[in-house]
C-alpha atoms as a PDB file:
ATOM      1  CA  UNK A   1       1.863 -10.090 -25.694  1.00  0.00           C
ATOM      2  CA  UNK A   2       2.036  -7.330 -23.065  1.00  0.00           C
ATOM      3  CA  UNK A   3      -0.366  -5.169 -24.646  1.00  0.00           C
ATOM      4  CA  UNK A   4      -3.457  -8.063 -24.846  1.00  0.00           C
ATOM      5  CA  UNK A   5      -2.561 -10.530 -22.255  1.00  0.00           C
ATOM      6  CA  UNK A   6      -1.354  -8.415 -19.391  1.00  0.00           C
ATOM      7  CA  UNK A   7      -4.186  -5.793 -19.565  1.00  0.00           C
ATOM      8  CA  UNK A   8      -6.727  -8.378 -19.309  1.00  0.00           C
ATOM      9  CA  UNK A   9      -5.067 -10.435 -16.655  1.00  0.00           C
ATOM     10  CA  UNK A  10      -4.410  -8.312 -14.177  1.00  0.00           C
ATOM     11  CA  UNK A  11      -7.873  -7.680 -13.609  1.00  0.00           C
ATOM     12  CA  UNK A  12      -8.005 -10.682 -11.599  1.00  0.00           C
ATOM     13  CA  UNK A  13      -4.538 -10.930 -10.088  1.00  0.00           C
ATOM     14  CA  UNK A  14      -5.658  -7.521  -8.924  1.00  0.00           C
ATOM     15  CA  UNK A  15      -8.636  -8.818  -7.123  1.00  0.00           C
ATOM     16  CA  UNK A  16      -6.924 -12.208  -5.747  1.00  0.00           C
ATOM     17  CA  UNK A  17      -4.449  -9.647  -4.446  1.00  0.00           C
ATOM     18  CA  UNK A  18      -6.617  -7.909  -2.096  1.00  0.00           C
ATOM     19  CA  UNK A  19      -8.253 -11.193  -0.933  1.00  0.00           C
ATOM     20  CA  UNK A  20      -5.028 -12.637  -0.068  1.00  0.00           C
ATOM     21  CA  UNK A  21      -4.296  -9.244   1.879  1.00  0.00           C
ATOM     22  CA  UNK A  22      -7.467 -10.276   3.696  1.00  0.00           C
ATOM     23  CA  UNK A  23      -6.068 -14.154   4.481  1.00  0.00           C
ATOM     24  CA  UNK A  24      -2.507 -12.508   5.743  1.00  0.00           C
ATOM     25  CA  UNK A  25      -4.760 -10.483   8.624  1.00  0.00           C
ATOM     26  CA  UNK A  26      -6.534 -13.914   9.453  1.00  0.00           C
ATOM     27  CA  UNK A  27      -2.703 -15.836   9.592  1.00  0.00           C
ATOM     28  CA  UNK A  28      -1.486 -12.856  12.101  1.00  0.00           C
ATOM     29  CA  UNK A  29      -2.982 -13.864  15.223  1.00  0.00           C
ATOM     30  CA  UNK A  30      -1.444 -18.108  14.784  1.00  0.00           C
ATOM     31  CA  UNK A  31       2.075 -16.165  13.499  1.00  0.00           C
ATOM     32  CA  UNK A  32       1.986 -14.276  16.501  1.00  0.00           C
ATOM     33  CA  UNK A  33       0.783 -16.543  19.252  1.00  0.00           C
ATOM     34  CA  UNK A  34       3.539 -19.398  17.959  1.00  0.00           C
ATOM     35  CA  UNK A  35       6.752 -16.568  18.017  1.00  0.00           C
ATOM     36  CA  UNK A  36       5.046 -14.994  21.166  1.00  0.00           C
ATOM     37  CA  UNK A  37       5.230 -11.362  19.057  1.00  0.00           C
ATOM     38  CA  UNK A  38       2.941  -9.099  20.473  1.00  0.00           C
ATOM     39  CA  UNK A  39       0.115  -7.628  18.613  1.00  0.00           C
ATOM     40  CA  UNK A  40      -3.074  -7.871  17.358  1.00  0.00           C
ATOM     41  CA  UNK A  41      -3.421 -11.643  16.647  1.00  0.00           C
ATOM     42  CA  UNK A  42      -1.731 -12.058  20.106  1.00  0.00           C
ATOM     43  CA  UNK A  43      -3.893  -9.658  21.559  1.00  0.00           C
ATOM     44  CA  UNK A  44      -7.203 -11.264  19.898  1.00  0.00           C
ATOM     45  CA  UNK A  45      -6.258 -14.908  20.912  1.00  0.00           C
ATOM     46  CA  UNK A  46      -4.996 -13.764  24.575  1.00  0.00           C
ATOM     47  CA  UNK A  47      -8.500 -12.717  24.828  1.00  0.00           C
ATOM     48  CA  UNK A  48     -10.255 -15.255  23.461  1.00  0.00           C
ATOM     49  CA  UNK A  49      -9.145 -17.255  26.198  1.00  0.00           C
ATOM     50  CA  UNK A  50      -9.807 -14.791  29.053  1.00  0.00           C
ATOM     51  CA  UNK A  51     -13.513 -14.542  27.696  1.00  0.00           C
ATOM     52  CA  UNK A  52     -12.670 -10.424  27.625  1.00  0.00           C
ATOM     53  CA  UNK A  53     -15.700 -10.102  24.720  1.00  0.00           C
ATOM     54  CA  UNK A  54     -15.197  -6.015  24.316  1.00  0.00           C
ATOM     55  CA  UNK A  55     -11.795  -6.542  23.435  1.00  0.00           C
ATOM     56  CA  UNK A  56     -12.516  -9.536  21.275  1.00  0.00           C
ATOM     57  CA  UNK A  57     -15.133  -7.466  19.066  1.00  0.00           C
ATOM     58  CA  UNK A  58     -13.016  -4.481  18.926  1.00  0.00           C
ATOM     59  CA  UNK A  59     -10.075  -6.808  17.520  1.00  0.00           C
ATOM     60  CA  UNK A  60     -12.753  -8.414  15.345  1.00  0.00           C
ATOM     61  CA  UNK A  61     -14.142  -5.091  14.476  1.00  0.00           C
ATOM     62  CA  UNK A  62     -11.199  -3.634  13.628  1.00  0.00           C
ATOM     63  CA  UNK A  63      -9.918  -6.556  11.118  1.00  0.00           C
ATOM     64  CA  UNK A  64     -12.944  -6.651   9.528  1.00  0.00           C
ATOM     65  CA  UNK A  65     -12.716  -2.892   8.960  1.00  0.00           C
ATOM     66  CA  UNK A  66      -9.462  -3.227   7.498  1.00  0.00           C
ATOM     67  CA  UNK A  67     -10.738  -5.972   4.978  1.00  0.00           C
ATOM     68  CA  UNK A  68     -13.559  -4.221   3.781  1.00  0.00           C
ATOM     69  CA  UNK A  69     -11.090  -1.273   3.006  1.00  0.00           C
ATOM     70  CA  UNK A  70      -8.582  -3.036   1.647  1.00  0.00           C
ATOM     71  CA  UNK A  71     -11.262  -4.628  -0.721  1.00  0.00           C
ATOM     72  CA  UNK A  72     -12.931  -1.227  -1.280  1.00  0.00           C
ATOM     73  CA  UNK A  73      -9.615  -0.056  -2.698  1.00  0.00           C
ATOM     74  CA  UNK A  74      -9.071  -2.923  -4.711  1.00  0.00           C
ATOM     75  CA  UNK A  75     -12.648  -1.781  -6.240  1.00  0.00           C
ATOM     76  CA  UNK A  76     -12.668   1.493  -6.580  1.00  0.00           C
ATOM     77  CA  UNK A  77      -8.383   1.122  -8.411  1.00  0.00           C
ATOM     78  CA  UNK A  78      -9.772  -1.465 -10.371  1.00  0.00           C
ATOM     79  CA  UNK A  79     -11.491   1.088 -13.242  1.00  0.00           C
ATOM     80  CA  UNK A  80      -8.014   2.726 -13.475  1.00  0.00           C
ATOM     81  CA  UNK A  81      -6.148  -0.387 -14.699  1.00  0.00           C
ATOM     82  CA  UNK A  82      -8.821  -1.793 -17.260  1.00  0.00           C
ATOM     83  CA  UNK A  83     -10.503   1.149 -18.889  1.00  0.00           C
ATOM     84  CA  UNK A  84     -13.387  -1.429 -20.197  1.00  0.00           C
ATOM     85  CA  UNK A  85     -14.621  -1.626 -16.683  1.00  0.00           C
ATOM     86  CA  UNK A  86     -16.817   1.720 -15.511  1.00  0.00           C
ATOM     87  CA  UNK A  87     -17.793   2.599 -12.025  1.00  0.00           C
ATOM     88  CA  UNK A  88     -21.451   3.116 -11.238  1.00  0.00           C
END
């Protein structure tokens, strides 16, 4: 059982993992503006409402950057736990 059905399902747990790392930066700012916690999400929503837009787009900038490595490194380990699939 471990040897066929865990290789070929972690695949895709793999990938759902990094997507879900994705959704936990989008659930920061409402975590952190309902406990008052300062940070990022705080930070973001604090100046949604001032209208402060260069500090909005860096936030926004910044999580985005954050997703798209988080997803790149879900890509490029992906190869190393199912040998079938080869980087091009």
């Amino acid at each position: 059982m471990w040897r066929h059905a865990f290789r070929n399902a972690f695949g895709p747990t793999w990938t759902l993992l990094g997507l879900i790392l994705g959704n936990l930066l989008a659930g920061v700012a409402i975590i952190e503006t309902v406990f008052t916690i300062p940070g990022l999400g705080r930070l973001l929503v604090d100046a949604i409402f001032a209208r402060d837009y260069p500090v909005i787009q860096g936030c926004l900038l910044f999580i985005a950057g954050i997703y798209v490595l988080v997803n790149l490194v879900v890509d490029l380990l992906y190869p190393i736990f199912d040998p079938r699939v080869t980087a091009q």
